[in-house]
N, C-alpha and C. Protein backbone atom coordinates (compact mmCIF):
# COMPACT_ATOMS: atom_id res chain seq x y z
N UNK A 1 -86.74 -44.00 1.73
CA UNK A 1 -85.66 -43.40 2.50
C UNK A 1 -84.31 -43.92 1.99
N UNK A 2 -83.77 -43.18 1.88
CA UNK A 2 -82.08 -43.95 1.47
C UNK A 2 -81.10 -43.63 3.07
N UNK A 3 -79.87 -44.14 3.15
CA UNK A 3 -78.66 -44.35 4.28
C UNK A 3 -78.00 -43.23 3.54
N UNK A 4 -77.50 -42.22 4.18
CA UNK A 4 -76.51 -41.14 4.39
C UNK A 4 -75.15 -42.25 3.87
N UNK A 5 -74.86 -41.04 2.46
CA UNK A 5 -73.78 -41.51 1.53
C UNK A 5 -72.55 -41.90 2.53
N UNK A 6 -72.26 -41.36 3.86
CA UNK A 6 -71.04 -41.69 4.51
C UNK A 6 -70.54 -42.71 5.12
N UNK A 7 -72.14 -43.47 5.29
CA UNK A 7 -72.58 -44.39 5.72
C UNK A 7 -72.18 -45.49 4.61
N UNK A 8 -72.51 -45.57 3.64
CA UNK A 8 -72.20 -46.64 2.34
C UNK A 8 -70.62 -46.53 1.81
N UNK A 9 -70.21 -45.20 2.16
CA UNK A 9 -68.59 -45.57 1.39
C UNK A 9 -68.14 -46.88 1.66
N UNK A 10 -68.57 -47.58 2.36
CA UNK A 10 -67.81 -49.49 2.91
C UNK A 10 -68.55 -50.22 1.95
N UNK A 11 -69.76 -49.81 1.71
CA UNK A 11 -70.21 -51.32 1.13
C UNK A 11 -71.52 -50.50 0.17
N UNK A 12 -71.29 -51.86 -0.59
CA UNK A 12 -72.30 -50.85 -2.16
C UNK A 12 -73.02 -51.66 -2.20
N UNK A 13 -73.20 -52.89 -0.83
CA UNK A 13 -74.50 -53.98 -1.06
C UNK A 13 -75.51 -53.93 -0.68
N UNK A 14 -76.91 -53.65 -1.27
CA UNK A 14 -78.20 -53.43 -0.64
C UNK A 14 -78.86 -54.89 -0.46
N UNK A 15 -78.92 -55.51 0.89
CA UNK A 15 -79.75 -56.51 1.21
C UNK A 15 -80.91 -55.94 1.65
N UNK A 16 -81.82 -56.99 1.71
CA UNK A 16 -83.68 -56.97 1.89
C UNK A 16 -83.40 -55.96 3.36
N UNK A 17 -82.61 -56.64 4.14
CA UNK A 17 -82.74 -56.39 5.66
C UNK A 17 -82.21 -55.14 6.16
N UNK A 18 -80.99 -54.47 4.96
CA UNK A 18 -80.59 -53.23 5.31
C UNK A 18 -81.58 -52.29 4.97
N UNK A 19 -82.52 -52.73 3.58
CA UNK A 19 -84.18 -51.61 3.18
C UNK A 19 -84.80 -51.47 4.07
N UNK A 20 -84.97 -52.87 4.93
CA UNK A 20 -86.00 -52.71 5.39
C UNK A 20 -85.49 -51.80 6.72
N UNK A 21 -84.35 -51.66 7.39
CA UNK A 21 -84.31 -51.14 8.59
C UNK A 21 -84.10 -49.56 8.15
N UNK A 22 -83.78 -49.04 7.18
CA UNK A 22 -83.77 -48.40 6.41
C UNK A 22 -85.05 -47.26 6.48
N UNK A 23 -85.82 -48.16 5.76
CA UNK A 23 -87.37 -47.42 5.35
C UNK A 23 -88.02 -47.68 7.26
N UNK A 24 -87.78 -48.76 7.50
CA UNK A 24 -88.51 -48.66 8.98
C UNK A 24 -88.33 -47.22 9.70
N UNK A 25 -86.86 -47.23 10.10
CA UNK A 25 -86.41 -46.07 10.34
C UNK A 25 -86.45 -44.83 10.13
N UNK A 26 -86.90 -44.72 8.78
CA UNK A 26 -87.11 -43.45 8.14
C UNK A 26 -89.00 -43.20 8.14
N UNK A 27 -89.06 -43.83 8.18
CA UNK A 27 -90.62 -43.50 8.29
C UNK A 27 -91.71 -43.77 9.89
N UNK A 28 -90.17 -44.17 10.82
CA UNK A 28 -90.48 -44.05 12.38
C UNK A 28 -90.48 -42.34 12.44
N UNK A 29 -89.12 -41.72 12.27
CA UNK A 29 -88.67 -40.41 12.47
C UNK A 29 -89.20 -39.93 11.66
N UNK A 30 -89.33 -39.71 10.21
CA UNK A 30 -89.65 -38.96 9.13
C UNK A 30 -88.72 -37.72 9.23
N UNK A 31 -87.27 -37.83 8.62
CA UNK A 31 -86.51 -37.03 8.81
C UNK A 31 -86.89 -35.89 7.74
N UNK A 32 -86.48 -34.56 8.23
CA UNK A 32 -86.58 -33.90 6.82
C UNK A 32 -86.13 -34.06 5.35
N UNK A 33 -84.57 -33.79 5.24
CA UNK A 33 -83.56 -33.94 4.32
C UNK A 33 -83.97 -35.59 3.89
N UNK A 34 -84.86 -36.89 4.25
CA UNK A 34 -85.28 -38.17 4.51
C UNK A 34 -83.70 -38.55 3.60
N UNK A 35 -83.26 -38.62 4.63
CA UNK A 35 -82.10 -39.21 4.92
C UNK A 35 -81.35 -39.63 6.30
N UNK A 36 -81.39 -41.26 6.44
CA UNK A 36 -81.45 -42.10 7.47
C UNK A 36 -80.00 -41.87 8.10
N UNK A 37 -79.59 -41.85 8.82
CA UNK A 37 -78.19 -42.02 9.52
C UNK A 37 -78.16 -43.08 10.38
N UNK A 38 -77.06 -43.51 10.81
CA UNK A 38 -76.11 -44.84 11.37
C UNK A 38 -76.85 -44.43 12.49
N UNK A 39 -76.37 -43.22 13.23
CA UNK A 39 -76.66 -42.59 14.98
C UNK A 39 -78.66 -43.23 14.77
N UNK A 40 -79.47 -42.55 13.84
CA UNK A 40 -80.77 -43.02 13.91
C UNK A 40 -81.01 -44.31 13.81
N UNK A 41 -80.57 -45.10 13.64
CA UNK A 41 -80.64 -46.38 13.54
C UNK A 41 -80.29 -47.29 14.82
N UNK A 42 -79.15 -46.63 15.17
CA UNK A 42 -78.89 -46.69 16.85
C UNK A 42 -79.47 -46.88 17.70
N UNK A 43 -80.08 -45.52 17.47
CA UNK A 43 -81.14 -45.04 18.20
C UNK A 43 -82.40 -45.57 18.63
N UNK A 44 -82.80 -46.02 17.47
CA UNK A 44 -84.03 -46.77 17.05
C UNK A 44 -83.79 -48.03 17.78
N UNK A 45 -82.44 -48.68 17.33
CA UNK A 45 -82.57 -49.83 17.78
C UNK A 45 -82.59 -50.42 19.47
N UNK A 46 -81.76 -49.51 19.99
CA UNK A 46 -81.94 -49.20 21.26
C UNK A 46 -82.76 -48.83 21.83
N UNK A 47 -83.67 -48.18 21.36
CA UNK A 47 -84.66 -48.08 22.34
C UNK A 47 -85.93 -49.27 22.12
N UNK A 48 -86.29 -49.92 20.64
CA UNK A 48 -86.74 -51.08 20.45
C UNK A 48 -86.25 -52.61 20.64
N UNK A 49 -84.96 -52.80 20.66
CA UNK A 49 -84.27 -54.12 21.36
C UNK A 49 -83.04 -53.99 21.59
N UNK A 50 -82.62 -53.06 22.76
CA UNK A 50 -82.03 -53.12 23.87
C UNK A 50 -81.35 -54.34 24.24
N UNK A 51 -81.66 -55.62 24.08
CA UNK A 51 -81.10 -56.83 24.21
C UNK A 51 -80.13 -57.22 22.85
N UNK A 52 -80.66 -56.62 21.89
CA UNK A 52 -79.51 -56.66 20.97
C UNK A 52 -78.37 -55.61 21.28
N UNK A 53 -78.73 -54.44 21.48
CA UNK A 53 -77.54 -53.02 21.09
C UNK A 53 -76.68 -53.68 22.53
N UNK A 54 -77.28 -53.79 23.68
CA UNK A 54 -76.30 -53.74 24.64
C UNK A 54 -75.10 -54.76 24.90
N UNK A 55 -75.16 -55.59 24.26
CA UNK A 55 -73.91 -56.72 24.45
C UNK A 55 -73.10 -56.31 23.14
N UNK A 56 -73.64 -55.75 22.31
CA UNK A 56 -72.23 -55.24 21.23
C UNK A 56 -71.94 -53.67 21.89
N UNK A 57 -72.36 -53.11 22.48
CA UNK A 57 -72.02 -51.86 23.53
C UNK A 57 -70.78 -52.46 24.31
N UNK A 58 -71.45 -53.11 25.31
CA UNK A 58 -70.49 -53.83 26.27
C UNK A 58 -69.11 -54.58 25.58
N UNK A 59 -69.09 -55.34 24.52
CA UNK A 59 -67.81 -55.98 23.89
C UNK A 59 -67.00 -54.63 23.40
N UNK A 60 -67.83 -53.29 22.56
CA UNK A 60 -67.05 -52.22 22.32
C UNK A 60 -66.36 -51.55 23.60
N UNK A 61 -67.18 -51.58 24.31
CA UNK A 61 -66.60 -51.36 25.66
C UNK A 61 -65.16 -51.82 26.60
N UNK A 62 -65.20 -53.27 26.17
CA UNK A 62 -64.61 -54.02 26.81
C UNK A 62 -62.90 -53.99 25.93
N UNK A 63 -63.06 -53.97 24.26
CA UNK A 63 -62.07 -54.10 23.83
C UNK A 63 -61.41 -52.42 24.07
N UNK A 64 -61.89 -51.67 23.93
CA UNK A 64 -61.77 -50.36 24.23
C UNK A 64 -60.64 -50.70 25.47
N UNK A 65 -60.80 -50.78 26.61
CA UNK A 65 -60.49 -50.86 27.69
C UNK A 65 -59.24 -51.45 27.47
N UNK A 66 -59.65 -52.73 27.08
CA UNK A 66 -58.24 -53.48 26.72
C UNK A 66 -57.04 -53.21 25.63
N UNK A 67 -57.54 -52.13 25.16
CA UNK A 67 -56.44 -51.39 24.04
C UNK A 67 -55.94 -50.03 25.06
N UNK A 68 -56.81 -49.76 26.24
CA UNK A 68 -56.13 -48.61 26.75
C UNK A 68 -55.05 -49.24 27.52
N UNK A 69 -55.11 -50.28 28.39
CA UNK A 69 -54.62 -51.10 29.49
C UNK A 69 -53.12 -51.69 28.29
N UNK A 70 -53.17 -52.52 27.21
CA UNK A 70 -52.37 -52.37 25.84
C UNK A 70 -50.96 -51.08 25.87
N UNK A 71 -52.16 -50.18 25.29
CA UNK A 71 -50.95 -49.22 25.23
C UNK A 71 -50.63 -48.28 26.30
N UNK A 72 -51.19 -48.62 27.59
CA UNK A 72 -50.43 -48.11 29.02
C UNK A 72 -48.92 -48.93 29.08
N UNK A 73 -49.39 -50.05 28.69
CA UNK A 73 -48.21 -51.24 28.78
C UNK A 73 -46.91 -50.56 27.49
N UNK A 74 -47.38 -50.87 26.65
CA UNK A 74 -46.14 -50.03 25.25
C UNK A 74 -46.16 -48.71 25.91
N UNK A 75 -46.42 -48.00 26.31
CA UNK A 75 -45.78 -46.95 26.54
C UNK A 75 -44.86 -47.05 28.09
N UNK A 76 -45.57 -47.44 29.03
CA UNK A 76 -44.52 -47.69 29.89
C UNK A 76 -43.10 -48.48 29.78
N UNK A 77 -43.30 -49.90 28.45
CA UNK A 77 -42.21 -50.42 28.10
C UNK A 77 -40.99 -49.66 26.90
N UNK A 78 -41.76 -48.39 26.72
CA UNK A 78 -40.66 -47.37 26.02
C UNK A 78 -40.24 -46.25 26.82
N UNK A 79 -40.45 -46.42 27.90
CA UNK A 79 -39.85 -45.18 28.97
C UNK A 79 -38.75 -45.88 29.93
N UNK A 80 -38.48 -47.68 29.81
CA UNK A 80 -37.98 -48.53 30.46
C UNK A 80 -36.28 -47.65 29.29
């Protein structure tokens, strides 16, 4: 299985651990086109350890929030 080229434009480094989640993944789903995506991997991982995906959920979550609360602030301090 190879990672969807859109997926690699960042990084051109193949470690053991990215193959392996890689081929895991791809041969959980058996995609047609067998080509793995980020979202399937997600996917996968979430529904197999849930204790990992959800506290980097929750921190995306959290900074999210704090960039809206951020620029509520800059924008109210440019209407001053």
């Amino acid at each position: 299985m190879s990672l969807e080229k859109t997926v690699m434009d960042n990084s051109d480094t193949t470690t053991e651990l990215r193959d392996y989640i890689v081929d895991y993944v791809g041969n959980l789903l058996n995609p047609e086109d067998n080509q793995v995506t980020v979202e399937m991997i997600i996917n996968v991982l979430a529904d197999e350890l849930p204790e990992v995906v959800l506290p980097l959920v929750e921190e995306n979550y959290i900074r999210g929030y704090e960039q809206g609360l951020e620029d509520l602030r800059s924008f109210e301090d440019g209407m001053k």
